[in-house]
Every structure is written in C-alpha cells, then in structure tokens.
C-alpha atoms as a PDB file:
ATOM      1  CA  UNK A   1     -15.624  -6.448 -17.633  1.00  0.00           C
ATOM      2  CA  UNK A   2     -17.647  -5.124 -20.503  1.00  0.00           C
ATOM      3  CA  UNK A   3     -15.042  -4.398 -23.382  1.00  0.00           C
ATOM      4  CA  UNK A   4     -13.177  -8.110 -22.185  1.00  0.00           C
ATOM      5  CA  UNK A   5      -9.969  -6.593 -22.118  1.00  0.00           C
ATOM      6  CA  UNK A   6      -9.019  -7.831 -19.071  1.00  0.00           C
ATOM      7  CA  UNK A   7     -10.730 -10.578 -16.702  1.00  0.00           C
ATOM      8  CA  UNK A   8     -10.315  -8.395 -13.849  1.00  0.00           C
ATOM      9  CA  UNK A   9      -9.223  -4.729 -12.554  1.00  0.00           C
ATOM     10  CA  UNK A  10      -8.766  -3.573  -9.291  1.00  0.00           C
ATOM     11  CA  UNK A  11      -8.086   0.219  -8.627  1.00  0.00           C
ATOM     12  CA  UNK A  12      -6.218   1.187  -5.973  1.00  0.00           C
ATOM     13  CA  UNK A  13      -6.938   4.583  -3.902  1.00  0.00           C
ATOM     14  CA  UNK A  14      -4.123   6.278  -1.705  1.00  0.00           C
ATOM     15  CA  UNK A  15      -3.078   9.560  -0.493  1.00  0.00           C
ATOM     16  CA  UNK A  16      -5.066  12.244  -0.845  1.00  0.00           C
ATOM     17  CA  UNK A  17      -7.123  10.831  -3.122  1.00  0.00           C
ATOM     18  CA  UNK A  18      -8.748   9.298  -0.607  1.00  0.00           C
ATOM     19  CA  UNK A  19      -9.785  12.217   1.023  1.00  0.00           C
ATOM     20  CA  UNK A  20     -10.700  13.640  -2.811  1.00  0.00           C
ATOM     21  CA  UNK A  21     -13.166  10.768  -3.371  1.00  0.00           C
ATOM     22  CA  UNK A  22     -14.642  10.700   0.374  1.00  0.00           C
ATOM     23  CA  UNK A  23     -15.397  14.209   0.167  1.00  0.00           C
ATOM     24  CA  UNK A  24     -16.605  14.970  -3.444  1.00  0.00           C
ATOM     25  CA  UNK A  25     -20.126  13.330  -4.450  1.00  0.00           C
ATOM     26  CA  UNK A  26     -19.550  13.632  -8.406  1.00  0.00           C
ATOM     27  CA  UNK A  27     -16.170  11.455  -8.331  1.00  0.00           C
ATOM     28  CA  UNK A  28     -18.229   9.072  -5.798  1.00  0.00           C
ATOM     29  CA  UNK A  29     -21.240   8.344  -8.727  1.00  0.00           C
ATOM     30  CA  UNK A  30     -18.080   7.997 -11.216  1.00  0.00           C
ATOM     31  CA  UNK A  31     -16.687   5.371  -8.601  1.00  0.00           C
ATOM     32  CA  UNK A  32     -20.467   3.754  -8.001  1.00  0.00           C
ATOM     33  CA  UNK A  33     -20.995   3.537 -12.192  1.00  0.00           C
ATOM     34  CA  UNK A  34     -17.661   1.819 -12.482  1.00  0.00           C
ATOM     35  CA  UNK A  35     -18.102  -0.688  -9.750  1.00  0.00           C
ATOM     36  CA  UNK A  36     -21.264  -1.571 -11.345  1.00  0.00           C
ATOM     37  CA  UNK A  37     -19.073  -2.706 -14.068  1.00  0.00           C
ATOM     38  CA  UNK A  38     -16.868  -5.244 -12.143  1.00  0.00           C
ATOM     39  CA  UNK A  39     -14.068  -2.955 -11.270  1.00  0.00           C
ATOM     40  CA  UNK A  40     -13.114  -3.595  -7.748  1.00  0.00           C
ATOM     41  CA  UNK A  41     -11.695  -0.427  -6.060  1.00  0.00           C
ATOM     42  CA  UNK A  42      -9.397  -0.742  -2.835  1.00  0.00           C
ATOM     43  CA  UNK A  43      -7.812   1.881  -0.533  1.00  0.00           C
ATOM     44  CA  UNK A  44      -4.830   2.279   1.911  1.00  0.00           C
ATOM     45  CA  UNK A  45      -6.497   1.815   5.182  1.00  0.00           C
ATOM     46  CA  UNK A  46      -3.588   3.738   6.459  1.00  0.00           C
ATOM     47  CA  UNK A  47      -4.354   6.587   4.317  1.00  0.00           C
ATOM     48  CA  UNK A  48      -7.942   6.739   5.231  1.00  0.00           C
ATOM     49  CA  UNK A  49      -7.535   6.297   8.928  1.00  0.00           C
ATOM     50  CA  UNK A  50      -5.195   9.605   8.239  1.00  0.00           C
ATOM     51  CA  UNK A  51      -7.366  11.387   6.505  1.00  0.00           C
ATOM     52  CA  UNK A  52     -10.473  10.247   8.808  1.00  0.00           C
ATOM     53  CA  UNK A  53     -12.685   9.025   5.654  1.00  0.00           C
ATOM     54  CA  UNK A  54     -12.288   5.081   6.007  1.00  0.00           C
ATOM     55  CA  UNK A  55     -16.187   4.625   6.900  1.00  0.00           C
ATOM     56  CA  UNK A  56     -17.141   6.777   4.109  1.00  0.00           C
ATOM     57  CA  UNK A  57     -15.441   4.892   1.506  1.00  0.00           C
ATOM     58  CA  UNK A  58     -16.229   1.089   3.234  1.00  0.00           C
ATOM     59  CA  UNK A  59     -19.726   2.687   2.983  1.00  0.00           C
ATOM     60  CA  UNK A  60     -19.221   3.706  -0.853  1.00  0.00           C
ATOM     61  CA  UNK A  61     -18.154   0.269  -1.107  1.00  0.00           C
ATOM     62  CA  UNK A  62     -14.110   0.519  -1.570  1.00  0.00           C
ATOM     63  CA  UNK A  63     -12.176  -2.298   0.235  1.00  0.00           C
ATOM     64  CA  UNK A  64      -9.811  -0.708   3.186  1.00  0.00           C
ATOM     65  CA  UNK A  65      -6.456  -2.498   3.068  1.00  0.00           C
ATOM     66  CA  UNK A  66      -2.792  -2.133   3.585  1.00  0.00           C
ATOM     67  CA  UNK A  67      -1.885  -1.624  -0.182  1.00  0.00           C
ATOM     68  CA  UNK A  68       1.558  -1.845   0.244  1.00  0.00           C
ATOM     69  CA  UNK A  69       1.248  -5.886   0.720  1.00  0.00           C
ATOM     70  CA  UNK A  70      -1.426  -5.948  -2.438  1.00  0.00           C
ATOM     71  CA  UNK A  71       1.413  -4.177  -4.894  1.00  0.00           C
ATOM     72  CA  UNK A  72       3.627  -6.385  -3.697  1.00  0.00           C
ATOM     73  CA  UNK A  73       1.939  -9.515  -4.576  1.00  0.00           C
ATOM     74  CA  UNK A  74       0.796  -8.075  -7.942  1.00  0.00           C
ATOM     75  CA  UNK A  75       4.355  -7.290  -8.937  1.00  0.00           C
ATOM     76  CA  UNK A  76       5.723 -10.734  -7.374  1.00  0.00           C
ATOM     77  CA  UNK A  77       2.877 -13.142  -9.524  1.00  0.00           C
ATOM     78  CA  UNK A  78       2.917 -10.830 -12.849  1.00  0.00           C
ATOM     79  CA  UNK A  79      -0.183  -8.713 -12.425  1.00  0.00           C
ATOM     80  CA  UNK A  80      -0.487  -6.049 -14.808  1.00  0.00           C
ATOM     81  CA  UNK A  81       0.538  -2.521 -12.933  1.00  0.00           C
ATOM     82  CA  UNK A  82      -0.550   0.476 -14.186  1.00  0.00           C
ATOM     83  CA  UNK A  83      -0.092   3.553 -12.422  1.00  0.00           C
ATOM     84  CA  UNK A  84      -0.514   7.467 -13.236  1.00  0.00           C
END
C-alpha cells in the first residue's frame, strides 16, 4: 500500500451499503481509485443477493462472500478490525 502502513487492507461492504455503492457511480470511481492502490474490497454475498446488486459489484471488481466467516477468522488470528 502506498503510505506502508499496513501490508494489506481489505474493506468489507454490507448492508445497504451495498446497494449505496452498486447504485451511485461517484462512490464506484472512489472504490476503482482505491483498488488501484492494493486495497482489496469484499461484500456480503448475502447482502447483495438481497439487495439484487451482486453482478454489479463482481463487475466493479468487489469479492462476493459470506463475511460473517471472514470477521471471524480476522478476529480469531489477530487481524486488525476497524469498523465505523
């Protein structure tokens, strides 16, 4: 990652903000210019099959995944949680 913070950051999408960033093209470029950094972005395939926008984020490039087993093994091997 640029600064070298951190080796690695994944961002996880779920909710409605999956529906936010499928339907609203400026949050999308945001999404596109921070991938281009190395920031990996996932989303709760179970949100997005809800919300019917899991081909437009695969499409924008977000991994579809069941989240709740990803937060789990983050907080199980000492991953670095942030949430807001």
């Amino acid at each position: 990652l640029p600064r070298e913070y951190w080796d690695e950051a994944t961002i996880m999408i779920w909710g409605p903000s999956a529906k936010l960033l499928a339907h609203n093209e400026i949050l999308q470029e945001k999404v596109k210019a921070i991938m281009e950094t190395g920031v990996h972005f996932n989303c709760c395939v179970v949100c997005s099959d809800e919300y019917g926008v899991s081909q437009t984020l695969e499409n924008l490039g977000v991994e579809l995944t069941h989240t709740g087993e990803m937060l789990t093994t983050a907080l199980q091997n000492d991953w670095k949680v942030i949430t807001f």
